[in-house]
N, C-alpha and C. Protein backbone atom coordinates (compact mmCIF):
# COMPACT_ATOMS: atom_id res chain seq x y z
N UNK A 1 -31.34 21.60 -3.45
CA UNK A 1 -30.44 21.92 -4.54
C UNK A 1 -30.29 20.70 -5.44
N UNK A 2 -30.01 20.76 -6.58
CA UNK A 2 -29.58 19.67 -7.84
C UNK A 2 -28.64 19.81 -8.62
N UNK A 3 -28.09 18.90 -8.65
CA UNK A 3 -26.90 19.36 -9.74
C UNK A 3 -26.66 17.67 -10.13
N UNK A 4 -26.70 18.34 -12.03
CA UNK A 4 -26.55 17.16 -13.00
C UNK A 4 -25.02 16.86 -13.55
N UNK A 5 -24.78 15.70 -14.16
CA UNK A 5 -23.21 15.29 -14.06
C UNK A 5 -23.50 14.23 -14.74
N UNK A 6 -22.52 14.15 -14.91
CA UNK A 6 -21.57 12.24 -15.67
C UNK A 6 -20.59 11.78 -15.03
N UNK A 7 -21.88 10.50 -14.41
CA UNK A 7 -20.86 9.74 -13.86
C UNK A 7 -19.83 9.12 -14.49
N UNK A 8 -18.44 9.37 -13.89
CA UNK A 8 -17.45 8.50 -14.67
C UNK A 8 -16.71 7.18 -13.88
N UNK A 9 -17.65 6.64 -12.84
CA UNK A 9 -17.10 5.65 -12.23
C UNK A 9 -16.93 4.41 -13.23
N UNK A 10 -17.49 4.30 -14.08
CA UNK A 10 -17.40 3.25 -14.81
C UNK A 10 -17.44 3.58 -16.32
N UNK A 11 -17.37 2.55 -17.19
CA UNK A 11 -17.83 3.23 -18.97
C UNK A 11 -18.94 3.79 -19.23
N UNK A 12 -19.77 3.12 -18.51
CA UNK A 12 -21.33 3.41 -19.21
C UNK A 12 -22.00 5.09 -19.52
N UNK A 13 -21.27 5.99 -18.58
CA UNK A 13 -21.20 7.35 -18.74
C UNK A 13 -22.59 7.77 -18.00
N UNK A 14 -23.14 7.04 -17.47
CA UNK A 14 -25.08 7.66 -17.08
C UNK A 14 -25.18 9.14 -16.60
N UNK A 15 -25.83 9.78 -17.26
CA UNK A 15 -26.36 11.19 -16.83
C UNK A 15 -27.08 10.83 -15.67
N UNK A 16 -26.25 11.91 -14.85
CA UNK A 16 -27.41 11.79 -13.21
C UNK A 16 -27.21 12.82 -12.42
N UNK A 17 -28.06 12.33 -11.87
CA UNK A 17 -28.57 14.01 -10.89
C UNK A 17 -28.90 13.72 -9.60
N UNK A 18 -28.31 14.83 -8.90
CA UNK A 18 -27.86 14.34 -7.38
C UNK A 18 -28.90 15.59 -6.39
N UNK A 19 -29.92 15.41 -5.76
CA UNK A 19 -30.60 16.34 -5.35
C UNK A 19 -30.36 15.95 -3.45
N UNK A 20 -30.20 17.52 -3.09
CA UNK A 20 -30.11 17.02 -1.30
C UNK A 20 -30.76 18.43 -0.93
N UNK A 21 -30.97 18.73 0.41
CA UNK A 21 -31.45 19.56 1.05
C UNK A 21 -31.13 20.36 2.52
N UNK A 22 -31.86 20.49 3.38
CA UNK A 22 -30.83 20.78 4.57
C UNK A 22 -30.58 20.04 5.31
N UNK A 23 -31.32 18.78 5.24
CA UNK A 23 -31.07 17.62 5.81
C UNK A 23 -29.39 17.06 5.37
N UNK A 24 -28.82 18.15 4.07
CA UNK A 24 -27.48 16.71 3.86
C UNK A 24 -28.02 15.37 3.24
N UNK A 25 -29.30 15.19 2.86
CA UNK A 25 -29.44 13.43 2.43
C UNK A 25 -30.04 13.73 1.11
N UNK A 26 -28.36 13.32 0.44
CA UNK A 26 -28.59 13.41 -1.24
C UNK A 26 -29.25 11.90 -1.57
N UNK A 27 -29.91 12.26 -2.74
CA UNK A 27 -30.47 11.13 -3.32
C UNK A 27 -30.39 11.13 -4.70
N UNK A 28 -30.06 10.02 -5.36
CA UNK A 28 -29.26 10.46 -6.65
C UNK A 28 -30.00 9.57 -7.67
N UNK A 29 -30.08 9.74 -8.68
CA UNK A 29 -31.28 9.59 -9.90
C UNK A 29 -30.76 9.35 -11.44
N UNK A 30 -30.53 8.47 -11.64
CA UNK A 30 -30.27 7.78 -13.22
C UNK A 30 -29.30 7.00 -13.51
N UNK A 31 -28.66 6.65 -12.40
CA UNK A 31 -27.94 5.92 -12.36
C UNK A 31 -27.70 4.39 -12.86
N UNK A 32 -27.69 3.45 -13.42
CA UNK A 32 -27.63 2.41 -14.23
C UNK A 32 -26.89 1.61 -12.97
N UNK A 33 -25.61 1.48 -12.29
CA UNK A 33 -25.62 0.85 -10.65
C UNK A 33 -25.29 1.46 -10.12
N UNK A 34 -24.39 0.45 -9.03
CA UNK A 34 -24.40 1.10 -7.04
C UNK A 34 -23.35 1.80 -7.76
N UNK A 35 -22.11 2.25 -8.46
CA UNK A 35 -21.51 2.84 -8.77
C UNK A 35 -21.59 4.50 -8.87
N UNK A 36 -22.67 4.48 -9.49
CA UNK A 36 -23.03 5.78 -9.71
C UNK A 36 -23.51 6.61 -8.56
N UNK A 37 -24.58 5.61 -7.54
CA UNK A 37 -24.98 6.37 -6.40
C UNK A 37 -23.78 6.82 -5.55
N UNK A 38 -23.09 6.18 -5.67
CA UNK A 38 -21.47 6.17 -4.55
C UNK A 38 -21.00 7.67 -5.23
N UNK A 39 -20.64 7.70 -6.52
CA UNK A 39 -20.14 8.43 -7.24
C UNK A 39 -21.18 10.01 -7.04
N UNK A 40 -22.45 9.90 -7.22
CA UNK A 40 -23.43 11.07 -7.11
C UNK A 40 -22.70 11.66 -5.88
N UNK A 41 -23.08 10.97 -4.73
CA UNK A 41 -22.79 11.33 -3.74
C UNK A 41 -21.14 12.51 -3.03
N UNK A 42 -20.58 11.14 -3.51
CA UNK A 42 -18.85 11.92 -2.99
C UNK A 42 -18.90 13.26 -4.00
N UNK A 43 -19.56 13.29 -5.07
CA UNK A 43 -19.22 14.43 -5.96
C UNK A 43 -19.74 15.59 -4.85
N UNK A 44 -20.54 15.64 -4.55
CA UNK A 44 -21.58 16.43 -3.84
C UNK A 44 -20.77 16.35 -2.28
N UNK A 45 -20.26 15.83 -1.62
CA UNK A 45 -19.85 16.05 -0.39
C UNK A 45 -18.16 16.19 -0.60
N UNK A 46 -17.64 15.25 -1.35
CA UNK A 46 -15.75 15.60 -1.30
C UNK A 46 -15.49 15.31 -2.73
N UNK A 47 -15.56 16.14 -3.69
CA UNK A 47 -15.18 15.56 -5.21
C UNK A 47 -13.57 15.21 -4.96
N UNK A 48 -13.27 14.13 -5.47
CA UNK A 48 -12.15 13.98 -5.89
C UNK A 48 -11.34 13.57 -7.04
N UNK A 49 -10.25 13.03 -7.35
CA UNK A 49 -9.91 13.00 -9.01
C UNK A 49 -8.58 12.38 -8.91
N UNK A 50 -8.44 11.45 -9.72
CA UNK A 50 -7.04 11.17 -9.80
C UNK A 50 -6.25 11.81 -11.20
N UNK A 51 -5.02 12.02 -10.51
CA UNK A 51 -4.46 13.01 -11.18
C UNK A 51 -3.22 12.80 -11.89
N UNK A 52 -3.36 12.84 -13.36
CA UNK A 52 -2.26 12.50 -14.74
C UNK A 52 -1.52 13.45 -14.81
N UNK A 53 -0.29 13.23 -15.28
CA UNK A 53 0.55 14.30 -15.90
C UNK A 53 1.89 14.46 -16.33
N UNK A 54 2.93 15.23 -17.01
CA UNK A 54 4.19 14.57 -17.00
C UNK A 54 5.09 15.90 -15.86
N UNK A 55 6.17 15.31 -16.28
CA UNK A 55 7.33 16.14 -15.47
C UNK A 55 8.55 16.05 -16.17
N UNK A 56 9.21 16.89 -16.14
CA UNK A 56 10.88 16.59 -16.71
C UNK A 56 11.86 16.50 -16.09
N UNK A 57 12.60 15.77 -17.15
CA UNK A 57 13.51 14.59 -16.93
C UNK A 57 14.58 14.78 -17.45
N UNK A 58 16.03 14.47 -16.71
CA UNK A 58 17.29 14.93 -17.49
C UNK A 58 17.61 12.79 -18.54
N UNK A 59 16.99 13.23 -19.71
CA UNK A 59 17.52 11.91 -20.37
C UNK A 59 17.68 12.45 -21.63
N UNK A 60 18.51 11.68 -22.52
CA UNK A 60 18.89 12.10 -23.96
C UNK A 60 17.90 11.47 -25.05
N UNK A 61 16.79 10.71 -24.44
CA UNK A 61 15.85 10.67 -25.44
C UNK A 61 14.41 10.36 -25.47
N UNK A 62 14.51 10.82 -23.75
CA UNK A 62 12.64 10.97 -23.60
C UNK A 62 12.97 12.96 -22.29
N UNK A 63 12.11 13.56 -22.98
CA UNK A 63 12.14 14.74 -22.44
C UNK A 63 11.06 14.51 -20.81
N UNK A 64 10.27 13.90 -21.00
CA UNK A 64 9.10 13.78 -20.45
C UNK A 64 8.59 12.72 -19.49
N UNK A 65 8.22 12.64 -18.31
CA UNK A 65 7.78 11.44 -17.79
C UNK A 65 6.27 11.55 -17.21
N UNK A 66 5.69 10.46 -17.86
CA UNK A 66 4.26 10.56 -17.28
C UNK A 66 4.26 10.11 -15.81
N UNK A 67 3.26 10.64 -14.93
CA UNK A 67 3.35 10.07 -13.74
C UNK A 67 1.74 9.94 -13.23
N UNK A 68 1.16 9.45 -12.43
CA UNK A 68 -0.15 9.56 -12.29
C UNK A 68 -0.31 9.31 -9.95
N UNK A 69 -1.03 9.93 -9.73
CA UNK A 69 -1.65 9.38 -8.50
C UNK A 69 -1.83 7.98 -8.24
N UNK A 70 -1.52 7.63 -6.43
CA UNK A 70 -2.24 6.27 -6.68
C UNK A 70 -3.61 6.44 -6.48
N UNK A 71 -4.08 7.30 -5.96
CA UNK A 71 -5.65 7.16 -5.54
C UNK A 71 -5.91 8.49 -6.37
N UNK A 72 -7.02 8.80 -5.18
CA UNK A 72 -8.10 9.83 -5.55
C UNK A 72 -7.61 11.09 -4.65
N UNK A 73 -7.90 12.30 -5.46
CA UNK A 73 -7.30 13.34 -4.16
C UNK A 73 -7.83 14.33 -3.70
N UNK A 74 -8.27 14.88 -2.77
CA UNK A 74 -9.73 16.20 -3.30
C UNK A 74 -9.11 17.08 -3.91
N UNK A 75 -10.35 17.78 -4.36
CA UNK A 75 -9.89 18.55 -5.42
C UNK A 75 -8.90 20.00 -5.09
N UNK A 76 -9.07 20.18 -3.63
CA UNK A 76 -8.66 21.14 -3.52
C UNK A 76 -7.22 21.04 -2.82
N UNK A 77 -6.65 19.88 -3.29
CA UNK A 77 -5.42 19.88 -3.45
C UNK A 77 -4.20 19.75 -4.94
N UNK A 78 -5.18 19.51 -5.90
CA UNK A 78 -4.61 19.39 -7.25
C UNK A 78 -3.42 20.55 -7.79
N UNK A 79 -4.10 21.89 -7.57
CA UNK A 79 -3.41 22.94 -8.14
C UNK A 79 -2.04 22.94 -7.40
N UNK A 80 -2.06 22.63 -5.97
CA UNK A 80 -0.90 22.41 -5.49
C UNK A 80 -0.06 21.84 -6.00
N UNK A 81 -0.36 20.64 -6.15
CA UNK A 81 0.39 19.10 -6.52
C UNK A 81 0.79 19.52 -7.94
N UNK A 82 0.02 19.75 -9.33
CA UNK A 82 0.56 20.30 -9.93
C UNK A 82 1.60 21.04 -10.37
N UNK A 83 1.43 22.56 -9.31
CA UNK A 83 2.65 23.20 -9.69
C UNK A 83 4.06 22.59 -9.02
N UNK A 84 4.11 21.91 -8.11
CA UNK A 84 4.97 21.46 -7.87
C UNK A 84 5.51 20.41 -8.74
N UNK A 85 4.50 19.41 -9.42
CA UNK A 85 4.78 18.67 -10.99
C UNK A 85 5.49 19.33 -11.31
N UNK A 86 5.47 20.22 -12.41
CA UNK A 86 5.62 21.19 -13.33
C UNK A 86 6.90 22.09 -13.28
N UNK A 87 7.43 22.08 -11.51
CA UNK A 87 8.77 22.22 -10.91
C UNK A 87 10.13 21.25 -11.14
N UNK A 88 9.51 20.27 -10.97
CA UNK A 88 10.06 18.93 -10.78
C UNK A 88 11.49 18.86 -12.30
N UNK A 89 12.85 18.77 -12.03
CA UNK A 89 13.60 17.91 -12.54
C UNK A 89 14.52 16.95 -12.43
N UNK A 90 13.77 15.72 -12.95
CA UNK A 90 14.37 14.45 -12.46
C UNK A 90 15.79 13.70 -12.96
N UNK A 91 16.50 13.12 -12.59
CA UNK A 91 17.47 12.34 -13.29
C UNK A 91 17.07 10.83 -13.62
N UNK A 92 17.79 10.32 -14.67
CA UNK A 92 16.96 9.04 -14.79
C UNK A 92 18.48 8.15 -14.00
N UNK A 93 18.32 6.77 -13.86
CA UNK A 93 17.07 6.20 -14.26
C UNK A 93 16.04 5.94 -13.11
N UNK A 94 15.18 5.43 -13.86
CA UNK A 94 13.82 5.64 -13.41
C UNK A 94 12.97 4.15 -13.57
N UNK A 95 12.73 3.70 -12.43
CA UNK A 95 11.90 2.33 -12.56
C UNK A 95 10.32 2.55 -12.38
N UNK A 96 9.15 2.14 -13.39
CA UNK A 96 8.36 2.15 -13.41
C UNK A 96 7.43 1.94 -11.58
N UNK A 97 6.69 2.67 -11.48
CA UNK A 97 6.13 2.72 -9.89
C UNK A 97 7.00 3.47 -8.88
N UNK A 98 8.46 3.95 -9.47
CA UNK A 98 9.14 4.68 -7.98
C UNK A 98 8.25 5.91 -7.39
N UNK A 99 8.18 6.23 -6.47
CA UNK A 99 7.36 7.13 -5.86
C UNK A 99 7.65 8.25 -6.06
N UNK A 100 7.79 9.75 -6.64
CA UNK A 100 8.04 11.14 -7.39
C UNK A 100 7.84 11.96 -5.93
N UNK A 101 6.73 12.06 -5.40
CA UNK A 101 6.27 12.62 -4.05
C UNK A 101 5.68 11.34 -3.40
N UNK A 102 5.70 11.20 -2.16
CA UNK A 102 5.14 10.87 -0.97
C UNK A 102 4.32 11.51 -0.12
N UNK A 103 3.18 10.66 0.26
CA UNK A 103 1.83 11.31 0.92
C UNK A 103 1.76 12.39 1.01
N UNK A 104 1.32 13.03 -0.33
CA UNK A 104 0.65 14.41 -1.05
C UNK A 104 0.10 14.70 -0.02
N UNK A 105 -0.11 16.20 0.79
CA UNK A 105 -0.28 16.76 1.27
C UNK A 105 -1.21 15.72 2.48
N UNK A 106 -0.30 14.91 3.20
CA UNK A 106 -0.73 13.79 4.55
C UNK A 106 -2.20 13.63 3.69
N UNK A 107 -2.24 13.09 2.61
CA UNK A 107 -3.80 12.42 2.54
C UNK A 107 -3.40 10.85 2.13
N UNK A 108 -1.82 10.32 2.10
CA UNK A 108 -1.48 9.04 2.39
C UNK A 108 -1.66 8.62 0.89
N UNK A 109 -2.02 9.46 -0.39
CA UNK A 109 -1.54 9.13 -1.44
C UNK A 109 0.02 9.72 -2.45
N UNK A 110 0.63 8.73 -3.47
CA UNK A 110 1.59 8.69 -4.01
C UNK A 110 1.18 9.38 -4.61
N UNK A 111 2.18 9.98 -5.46
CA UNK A 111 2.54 10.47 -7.09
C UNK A 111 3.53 9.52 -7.27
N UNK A 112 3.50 8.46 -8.60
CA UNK A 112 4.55 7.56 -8.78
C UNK A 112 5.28 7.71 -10.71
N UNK A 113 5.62 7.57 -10.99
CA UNK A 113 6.10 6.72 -12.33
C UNK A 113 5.41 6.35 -12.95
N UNK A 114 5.20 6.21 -14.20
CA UNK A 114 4.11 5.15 -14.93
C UNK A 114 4.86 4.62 -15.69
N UNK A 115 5.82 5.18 -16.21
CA UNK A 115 7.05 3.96 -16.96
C UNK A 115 8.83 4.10 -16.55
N UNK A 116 9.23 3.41 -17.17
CA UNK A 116 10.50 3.05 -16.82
C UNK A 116 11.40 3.92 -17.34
N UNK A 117 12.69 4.85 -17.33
CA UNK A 117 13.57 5.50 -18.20
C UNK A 117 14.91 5.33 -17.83
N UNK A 118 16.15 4.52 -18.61
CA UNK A 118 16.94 4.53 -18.40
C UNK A 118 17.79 5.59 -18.89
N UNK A 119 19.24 5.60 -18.50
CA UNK A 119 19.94 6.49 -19.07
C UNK A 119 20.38 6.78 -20.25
């Protein structure tokens, strides 16, 4: 099987293509560095993604708080994590990095803060 992509481990963006078989031993092709092979790979065995977004907030002059993952999460936990985002209303204040959720579904990553909101 093959399947083509953009790598986004880094800027450079390289089109590449990740071919494996029944053996399981992908081998990955256009890559510009070790970045990309790492990247071919996990796409093809556990894609994962770190995950942006806001939530609301009881403040009188930011409606909105961005928050982001600390890591990477598979994918087939996002939609979860999401709607529970999207649930979420917070009171401020709010110090940049406080933790929103704790180890998202036991995979030992945050959802935190990305900025600060006082009252």
């Amino acid at each position: 099987m093959k399947k083509d992509m953009i790598c986004i481990s880094c800027p450079m963006g390289c089109r590449i293509s990740a071919e494996w078989g029944k053996e399981n031993i992908i081998t990955v092709t256009g890559n510009k560095c070790q970045r990309g092979d790492v990247y071919g790979k996990e796409e093809i065995l556990s894609p994962r993604r770190v995950v942006t977004a806001t939530l609301n907030i009881n403040s009188s002059w930011l409606g909105r708080l961005p928050v982001m993952t600390t890591g990477t999460l598979p994918k087939e936990f996002i939609d979860s994590l999401l709607n529970k985002i999207y649930k979420f209303d917070l009171d401020v204040p709010i110090v940049r990095n406080d933790i929103i959720i704790k180890n998202i579904s036991n995979t030992g990553i945050d959802l935190i803060a990305t900025r600060s909101v006082r009252t």
